[in-house]
Protein backbone atom coordinates (compact mmCIF):
# COMPACT_ATOMS: atom_id res chain seq x y z
CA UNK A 1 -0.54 -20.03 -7.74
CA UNK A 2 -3.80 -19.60 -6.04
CA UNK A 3 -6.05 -22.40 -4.46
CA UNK A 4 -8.80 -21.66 -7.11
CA UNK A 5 -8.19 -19.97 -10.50
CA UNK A 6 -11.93 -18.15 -10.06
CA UNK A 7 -12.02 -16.38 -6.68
CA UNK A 8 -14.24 -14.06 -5.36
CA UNK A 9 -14.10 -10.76 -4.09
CA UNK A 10 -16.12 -9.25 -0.91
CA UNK A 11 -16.50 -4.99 -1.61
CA UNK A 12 -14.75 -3.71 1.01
CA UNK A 13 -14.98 0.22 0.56
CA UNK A 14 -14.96 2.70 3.40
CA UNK A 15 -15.30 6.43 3.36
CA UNK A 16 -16.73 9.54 2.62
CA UNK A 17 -19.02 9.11 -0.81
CA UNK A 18 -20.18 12.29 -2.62
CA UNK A 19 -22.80 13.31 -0.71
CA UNK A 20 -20.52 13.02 2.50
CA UNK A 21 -22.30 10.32 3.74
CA UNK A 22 -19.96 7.47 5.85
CA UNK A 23 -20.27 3.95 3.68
CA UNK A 24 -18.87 1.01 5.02
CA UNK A 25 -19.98 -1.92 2.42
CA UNK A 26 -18.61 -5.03 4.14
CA UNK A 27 -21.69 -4.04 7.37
CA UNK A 28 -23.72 -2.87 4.66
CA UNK A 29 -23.75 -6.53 2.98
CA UNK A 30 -23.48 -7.33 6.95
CA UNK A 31 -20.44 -9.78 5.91
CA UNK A 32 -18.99 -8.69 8.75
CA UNK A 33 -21.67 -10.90 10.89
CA UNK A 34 -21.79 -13.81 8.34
CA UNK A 35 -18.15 -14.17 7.19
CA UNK A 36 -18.14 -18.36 8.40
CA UNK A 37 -21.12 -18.81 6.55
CA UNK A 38 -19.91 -16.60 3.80
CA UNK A 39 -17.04 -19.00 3.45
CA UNK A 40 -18.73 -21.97 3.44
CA UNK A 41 -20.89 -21.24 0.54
CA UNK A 42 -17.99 -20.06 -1.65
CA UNK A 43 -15.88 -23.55 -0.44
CA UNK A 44 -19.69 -25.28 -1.31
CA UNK A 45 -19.01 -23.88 -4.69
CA UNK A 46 -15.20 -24.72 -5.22
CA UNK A 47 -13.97 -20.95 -4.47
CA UNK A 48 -11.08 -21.19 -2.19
CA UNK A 49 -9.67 -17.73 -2.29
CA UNK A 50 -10.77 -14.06 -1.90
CA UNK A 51 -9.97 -10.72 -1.62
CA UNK A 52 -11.25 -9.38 1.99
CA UNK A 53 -10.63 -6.11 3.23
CA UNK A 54 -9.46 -4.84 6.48
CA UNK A 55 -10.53 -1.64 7.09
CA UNK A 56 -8.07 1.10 7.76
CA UNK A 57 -10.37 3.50 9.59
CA UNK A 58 -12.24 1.21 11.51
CA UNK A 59 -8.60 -0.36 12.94
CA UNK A 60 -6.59 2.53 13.57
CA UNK A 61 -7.32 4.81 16.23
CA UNK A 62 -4.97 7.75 15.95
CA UNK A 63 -1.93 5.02 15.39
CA UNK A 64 -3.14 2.90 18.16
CA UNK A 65 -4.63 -0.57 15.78
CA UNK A 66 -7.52 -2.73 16.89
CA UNK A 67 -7.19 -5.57 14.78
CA UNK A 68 -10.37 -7.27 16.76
CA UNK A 69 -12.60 -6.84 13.46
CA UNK A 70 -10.43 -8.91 11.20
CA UNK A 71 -10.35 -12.14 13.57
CA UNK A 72 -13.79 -13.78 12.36
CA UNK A 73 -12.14 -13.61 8.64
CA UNK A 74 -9.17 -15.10 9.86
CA UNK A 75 -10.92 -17.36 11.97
CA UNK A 76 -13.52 -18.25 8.77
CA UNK A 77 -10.77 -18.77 6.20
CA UNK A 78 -9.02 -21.12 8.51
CA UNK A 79 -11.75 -23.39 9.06
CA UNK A 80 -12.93 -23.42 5.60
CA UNK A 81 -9.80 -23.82 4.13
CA UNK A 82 -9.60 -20.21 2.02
CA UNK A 83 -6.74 -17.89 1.46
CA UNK A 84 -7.36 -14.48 1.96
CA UNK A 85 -5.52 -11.50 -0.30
CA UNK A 86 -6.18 -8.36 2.41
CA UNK A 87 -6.91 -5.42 1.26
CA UNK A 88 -5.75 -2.93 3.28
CA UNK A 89 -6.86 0.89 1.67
CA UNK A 90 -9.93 0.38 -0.10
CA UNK A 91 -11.00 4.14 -0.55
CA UNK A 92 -10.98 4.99 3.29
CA UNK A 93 -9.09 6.36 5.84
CA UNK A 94 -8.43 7.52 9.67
CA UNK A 95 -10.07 11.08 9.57
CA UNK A 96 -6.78 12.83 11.38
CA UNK A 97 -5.33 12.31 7.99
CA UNK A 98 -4.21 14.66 5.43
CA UNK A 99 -3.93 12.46 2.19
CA UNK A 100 -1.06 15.21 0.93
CA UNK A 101 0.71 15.31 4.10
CA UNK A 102 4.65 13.99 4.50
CA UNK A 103 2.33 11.95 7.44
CA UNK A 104 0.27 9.71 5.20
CA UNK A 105 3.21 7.04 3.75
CA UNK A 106 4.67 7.33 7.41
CA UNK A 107 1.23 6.10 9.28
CA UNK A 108 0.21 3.71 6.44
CA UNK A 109 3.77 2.31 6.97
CA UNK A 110 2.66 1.86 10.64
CA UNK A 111 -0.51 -0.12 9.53
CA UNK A 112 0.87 -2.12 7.11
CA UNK A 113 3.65 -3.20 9.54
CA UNK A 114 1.01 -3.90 12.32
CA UNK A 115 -1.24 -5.95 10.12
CA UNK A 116 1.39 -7.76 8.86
CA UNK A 117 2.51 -8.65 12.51
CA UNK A 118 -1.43 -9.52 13.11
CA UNK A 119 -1.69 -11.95 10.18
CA UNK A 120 1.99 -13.24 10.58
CA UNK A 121 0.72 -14.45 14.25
CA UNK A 122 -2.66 -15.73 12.83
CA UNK A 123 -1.76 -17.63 9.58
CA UNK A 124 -0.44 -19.63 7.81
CA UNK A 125 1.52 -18.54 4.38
CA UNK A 126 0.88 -17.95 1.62
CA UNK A 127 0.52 -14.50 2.45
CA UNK A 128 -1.04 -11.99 -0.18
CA UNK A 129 -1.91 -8.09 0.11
CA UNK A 130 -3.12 -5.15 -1.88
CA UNK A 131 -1.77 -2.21 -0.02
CA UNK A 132 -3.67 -0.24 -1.79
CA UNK A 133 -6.75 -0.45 -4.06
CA UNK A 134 -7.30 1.23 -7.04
CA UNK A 135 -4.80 4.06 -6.87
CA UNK A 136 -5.65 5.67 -10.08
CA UNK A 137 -9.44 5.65 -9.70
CA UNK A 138 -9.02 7.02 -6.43
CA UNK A 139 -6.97 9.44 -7.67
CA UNK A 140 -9.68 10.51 -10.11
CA UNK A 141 -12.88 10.05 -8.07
CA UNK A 142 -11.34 11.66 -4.66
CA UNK A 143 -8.55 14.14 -6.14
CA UNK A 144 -10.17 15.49 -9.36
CA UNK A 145 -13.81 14.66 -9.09
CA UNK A 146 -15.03 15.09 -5.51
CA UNK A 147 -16.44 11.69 -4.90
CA UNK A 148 -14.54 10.46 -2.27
CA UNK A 149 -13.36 12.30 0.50
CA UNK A 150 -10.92 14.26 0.62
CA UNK A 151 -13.33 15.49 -2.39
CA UNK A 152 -10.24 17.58 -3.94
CA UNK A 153 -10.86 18.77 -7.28
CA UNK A 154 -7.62 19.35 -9.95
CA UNK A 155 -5.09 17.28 -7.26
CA UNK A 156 -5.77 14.13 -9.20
CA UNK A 157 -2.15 14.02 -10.14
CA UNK A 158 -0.94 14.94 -6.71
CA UNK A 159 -2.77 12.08 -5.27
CA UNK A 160 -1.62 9.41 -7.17
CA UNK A 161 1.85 10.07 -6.57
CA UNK A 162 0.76 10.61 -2.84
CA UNK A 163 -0.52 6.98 -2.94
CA UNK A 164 2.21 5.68 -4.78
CA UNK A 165 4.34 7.22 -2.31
CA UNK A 166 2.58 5.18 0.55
CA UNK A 167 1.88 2.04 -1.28
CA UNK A 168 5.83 1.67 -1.78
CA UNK A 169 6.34 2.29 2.01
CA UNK A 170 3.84 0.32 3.43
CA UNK A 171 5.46 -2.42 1.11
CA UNK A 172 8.43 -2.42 2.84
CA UNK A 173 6.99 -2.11 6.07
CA UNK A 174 4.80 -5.59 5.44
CA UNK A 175 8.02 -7.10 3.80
CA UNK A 176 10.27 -6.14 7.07
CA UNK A 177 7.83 -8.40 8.81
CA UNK A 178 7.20 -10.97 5.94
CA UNK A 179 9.58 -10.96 3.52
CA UNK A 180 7.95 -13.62 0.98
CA UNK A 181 4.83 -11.85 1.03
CA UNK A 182 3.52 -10.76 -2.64
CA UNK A 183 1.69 -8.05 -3.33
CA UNK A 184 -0.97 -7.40 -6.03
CA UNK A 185 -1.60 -4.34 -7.26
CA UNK A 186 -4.88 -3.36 -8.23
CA UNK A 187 -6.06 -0.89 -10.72
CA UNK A 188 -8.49 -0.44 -13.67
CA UNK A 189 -7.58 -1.32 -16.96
CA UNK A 190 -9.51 0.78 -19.62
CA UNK A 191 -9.66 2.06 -22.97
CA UNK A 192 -10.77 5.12 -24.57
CA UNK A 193 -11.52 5.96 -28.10
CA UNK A 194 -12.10 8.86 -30.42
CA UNK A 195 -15.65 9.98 -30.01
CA UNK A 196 -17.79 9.62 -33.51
CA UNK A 197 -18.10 13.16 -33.96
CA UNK A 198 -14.80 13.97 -33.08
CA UNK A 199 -12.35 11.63 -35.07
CA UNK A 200 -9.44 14.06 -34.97
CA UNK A 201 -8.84 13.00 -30.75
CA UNK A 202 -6.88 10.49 -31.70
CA UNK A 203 -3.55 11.56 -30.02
CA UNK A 204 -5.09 12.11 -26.53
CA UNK A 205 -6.98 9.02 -26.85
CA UNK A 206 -3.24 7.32 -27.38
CA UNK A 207 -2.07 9.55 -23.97
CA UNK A 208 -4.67 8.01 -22.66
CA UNK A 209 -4.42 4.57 -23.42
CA UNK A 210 -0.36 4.78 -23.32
CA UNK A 211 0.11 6.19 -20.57
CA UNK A 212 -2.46 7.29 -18.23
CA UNK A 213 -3.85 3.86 -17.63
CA UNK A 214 -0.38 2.77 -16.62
CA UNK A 215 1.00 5.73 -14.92
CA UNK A 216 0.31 4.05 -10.78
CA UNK A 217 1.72 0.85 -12.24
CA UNK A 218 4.95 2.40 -13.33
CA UNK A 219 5.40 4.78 -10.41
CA UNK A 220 5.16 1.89 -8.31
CA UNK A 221 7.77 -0.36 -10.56
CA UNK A 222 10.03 2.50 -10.58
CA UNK A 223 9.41 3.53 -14.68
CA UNK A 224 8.37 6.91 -13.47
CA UNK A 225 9.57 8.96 -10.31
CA UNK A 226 12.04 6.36 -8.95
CA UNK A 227 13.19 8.14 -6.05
CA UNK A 228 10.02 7.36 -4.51
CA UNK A 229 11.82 3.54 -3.93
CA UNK A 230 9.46 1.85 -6.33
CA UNK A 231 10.99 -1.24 -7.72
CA UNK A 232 9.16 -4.24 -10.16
CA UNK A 233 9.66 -6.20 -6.93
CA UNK A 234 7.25 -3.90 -5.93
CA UNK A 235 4.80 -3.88 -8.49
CA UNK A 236 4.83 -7.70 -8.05
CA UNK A 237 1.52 -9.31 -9.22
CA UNK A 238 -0.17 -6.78 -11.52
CA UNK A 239 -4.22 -7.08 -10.47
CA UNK A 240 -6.60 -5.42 -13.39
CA UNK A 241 -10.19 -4.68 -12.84
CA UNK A 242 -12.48 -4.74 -15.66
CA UNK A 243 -16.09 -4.13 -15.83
CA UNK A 244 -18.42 -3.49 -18.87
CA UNK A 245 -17.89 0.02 -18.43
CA UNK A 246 -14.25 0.08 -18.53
CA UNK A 247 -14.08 1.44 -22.42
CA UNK A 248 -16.11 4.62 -23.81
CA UNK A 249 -15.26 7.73 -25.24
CA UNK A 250 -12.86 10.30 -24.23
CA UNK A 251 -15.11 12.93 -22.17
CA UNK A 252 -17.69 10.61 -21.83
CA UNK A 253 -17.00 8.30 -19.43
CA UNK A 254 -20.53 7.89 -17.65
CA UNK A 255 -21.46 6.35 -20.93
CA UNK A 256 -20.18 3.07 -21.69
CA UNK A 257 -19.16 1.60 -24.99
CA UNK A 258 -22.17 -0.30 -26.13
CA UNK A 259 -21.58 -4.45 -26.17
CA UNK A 260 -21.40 -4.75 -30.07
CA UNK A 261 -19.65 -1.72 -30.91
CA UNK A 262 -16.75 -2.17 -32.98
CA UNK A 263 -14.51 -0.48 -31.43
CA UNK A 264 -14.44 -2.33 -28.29
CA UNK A 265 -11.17 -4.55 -27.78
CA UNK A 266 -11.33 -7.62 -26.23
CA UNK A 267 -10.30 -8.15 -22.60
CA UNK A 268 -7.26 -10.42 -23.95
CA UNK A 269 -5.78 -7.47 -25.75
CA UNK A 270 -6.13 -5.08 -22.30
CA UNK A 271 -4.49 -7.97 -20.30
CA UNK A 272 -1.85 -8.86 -22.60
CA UNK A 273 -0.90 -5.18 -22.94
CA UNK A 274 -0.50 -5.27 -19.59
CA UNK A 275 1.81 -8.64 -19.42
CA UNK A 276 4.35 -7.16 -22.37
CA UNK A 277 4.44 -3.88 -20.47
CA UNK A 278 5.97 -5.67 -17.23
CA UNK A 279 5.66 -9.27 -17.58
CA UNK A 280 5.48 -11.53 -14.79
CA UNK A 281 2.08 -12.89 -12.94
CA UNK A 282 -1.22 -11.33 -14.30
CA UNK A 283 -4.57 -11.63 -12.41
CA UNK A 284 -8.24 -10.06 -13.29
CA UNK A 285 -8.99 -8.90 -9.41
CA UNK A 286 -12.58 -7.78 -10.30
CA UNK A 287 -15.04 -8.49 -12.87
CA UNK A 288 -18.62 -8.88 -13.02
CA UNK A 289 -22.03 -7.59 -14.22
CA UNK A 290 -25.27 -6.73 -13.09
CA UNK A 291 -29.06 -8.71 -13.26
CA UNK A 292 -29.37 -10.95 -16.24
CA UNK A 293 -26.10 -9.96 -18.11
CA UNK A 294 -24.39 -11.35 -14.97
CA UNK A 295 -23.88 -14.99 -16.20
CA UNK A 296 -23.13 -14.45 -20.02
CA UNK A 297 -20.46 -11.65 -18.95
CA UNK A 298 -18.98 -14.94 -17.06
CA UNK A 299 -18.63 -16.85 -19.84
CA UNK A 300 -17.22 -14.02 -22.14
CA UNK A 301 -14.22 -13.40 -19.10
CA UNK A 302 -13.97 -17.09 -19.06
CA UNK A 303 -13.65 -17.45 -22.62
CA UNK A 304 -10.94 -14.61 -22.65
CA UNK A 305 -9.37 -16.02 -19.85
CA UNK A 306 -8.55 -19.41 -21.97
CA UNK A 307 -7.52 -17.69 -25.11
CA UNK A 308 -4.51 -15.98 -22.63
CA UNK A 309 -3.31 -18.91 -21.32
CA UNK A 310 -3.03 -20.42 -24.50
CA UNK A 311 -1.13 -17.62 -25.88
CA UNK A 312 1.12 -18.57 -23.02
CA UNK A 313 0.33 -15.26 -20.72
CA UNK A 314 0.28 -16.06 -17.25
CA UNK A 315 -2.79 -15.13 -15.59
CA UNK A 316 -3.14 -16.50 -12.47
CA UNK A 317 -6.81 -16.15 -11.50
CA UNK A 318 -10.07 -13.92 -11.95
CA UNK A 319 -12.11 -12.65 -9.16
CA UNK A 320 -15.43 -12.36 -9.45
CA UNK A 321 -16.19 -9.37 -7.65
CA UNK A 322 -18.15 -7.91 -5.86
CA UNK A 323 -19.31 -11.94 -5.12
CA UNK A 324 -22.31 -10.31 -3.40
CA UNK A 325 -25.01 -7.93 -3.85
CA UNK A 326 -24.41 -4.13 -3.16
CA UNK A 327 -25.23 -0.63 -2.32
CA UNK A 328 -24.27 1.42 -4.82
CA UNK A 329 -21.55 3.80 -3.13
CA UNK A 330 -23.53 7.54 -3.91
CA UNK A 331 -27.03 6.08 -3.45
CA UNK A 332 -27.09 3.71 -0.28
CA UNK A 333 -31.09 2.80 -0.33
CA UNK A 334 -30.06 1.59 -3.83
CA UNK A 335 -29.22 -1.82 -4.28
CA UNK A 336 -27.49 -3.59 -7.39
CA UNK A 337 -27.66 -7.59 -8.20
CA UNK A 338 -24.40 -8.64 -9.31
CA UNK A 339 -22.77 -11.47 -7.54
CA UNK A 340 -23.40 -14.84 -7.63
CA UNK A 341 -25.42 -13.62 -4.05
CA UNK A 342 -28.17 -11.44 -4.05
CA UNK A 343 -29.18 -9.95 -0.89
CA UNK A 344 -33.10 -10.26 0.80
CA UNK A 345 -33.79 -8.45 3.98
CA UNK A 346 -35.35 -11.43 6.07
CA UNK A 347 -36.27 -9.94 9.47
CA UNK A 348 -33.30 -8.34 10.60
CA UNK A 349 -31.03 -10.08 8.74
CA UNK A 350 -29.67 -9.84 4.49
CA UNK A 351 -30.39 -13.51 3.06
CA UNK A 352 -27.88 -14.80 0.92
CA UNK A 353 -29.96 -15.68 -2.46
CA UNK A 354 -27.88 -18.20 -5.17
CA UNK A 355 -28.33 -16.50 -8.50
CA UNK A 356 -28.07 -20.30 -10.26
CA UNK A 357 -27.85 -18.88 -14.06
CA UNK A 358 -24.41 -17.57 -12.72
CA UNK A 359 -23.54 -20.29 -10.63
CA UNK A 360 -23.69 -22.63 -14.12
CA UNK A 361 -21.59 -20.83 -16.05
CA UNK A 362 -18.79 -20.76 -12.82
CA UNK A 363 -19.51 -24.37 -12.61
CA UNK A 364 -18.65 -24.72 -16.62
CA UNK A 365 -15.73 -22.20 -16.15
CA UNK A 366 -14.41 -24.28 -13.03
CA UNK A 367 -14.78 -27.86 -15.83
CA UNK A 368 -12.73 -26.22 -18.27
CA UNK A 369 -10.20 -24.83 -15.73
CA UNK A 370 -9.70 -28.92 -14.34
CA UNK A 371 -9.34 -30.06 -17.60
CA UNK A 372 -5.58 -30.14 -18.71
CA UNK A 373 -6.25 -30.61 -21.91
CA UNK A 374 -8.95 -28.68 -23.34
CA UNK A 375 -8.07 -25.53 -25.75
CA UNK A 376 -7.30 -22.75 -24.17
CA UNK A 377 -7.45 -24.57 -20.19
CA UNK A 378 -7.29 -22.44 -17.82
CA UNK A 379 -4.70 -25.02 -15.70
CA UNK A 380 -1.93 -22.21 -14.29
């Protein structure tokens, strides 16, 4: 389906972190400046598709859009042959927004339709989007835990159906302007379990795990609320994220399941739970780790990747992601290794610096993927 089965991702977040500071992580990583030679490296590695961002705040203007900032992307993918899915609500939004307002799915509509009309003009199809990123961790971080602006505490509920009422809107709007565009909608996949010293959790852990996890995924496929419009053509390509924190204890989710516990289930299980839930295409839209773990963590999602597709569950692609080094969100001065880039200041400008123990096991990953006949190959 895609031009590469491994892709890469470039963190696109903008807004308001939990100390109210502005973060914009696409000039941060100043991708924005080097998105041809960006490009180039992943085509020198065999990556020919990403997830890029366009930045809602930074192209709206009280309704009046400024797509000026999203030509060198277009311009870069174009000349270096590499799809683009856009991202187009990554966290951030126009400040004259009220995220609970009967305004918000009316002016996303608006940008969706607009960007739509942009890329329509500029490329060529396939065309891909993720209206909106990460509704359910959004949700969370930004309506219950104050982390994101609006920094809402006990609305977490509220918002998600708030998003899922704008996702399905600015759906339609993209679709009134290209109709075989596909979406993919991206959103953790987790796990919970009982904590040790409190066995007896077991039926919130299921709520949890049942339901919770799921709940932006079915409002958005119509399962729950479907007088918002949601349909399973809207759900349309379901996109998990999955880190090494994405399973821990109920309560304790700042503390990660350790690697060997027992209780950890394999990525395979938390993507085919996904697949029986609402069939259809499957990818893993982020997934990475950090300093040395980074390329053994590659070969684990590889490895899980094969034993899918020979199970016969169609997963499309995984996206290593972020693809470059980062500030952490709450801690700018901070930076974390964990793409197959790190970033070195050089002068004035963030050197791109191949992390080759990653770049091998890609390079193994992208083997097995080419070979047709190998157990478990990752051919789609």
């Amino acid at each position: 389906m895609l031009r590469s089965f491994f892709f890469a991702g470039f963190e696109c977040a903008t807004g308001y972190n939990a100390q109210g500071e502005w973060i914009d992580q696409i000039a941060a990583t100043q991708h924005d400046k080097h998105a041809d030679e960006d490009y180039r490296r992943l085509q020198d590695v065999g990556i020919l598709t990403v997830r890029e961002g366009i930045r809602w705040p930074c192209v709206d203007f009280r309704g009046r859009h400024d797509f000026s900032s999203v030509r060198p992307f277009v311009e870069a993918g174009r000349k270096h042959g590499i799809e683009i899915i856009w991202d187009l609500f990554h966290y951030g939004y126009p400040e004259d927004i009220d995220l609970f307002s009967e305004e918000l799915p009316k002016r996303f509509a608006a940008y969706c339709h607009e960007a739509a009309r942009f890329l329509r003009s500029r490329q060529e199809g396939p065309y891909y989007f993720t209206p909106v990123n990460e509704p359910s961790y959004l949700a969370w971080a930004a309506g219950d835990m104050g982390r994101f602006a609006p920094h809402c505490r006990g609305r977490g509920r509220e918002l998600k159906v708030a998003l899922a009422r704008a996702c399905i809107q600015g759906i339609n709007a993209i679709r009134a302007v290209i109709p075989e565009a596909r979406m993919v909608n991206v959103d953790p996949i987790c796990q919970v379990v009982p904590p040790l010293d409190r066995p007896e959790m077991t039926v919130e852990t299921a709520r949890y795990n049942e339901v919770a996890v799921f709940e932006s995924w079915d409002l958005l496929c119509g399962r729950l609320m479907p007088e918002l419009g949601g349909s399973r053509g809207h759900l349309d390509i379901v996109g998990a994220n999955y880190y090494w924190t994405n399973q821990w204890e109920l309560g304790r989710e700042e503390q990660p399941l350790a690697a060997g516990d027992p209780r950890r289930a394999p990525l395979r299980d938390l993507v085919r739970r996904i697949w029986e839930r609402y069939g259809g295409d499957v990818l893993i839209t982020e997934t990475t780790h950090v300093d040395g773990m980074r390329s053994p963590w590659l070969d684990y999602v590889a490895d899980e990747a094969g034993a899918l597709l020979a199970d016969g569950v169609p997963l499309r692609g995984v996206c290593l992601y972020p693809i470059l080094g980062m500030p952490e969100w709450h801690v700018r001065h901070q930076w974390t290794p964990m793409g197959l880039w790190d970033l070195e200041y050089c002068e004035a400008n963030l050197k791109r610096k191949l992390y080759r123990p990653m770049l091998v096991s890609l390079q193994n990953a992208q083997r097995k993927a080419a070979c047709p006949r190998s157990a478990g190959s990752f051919s789609n």
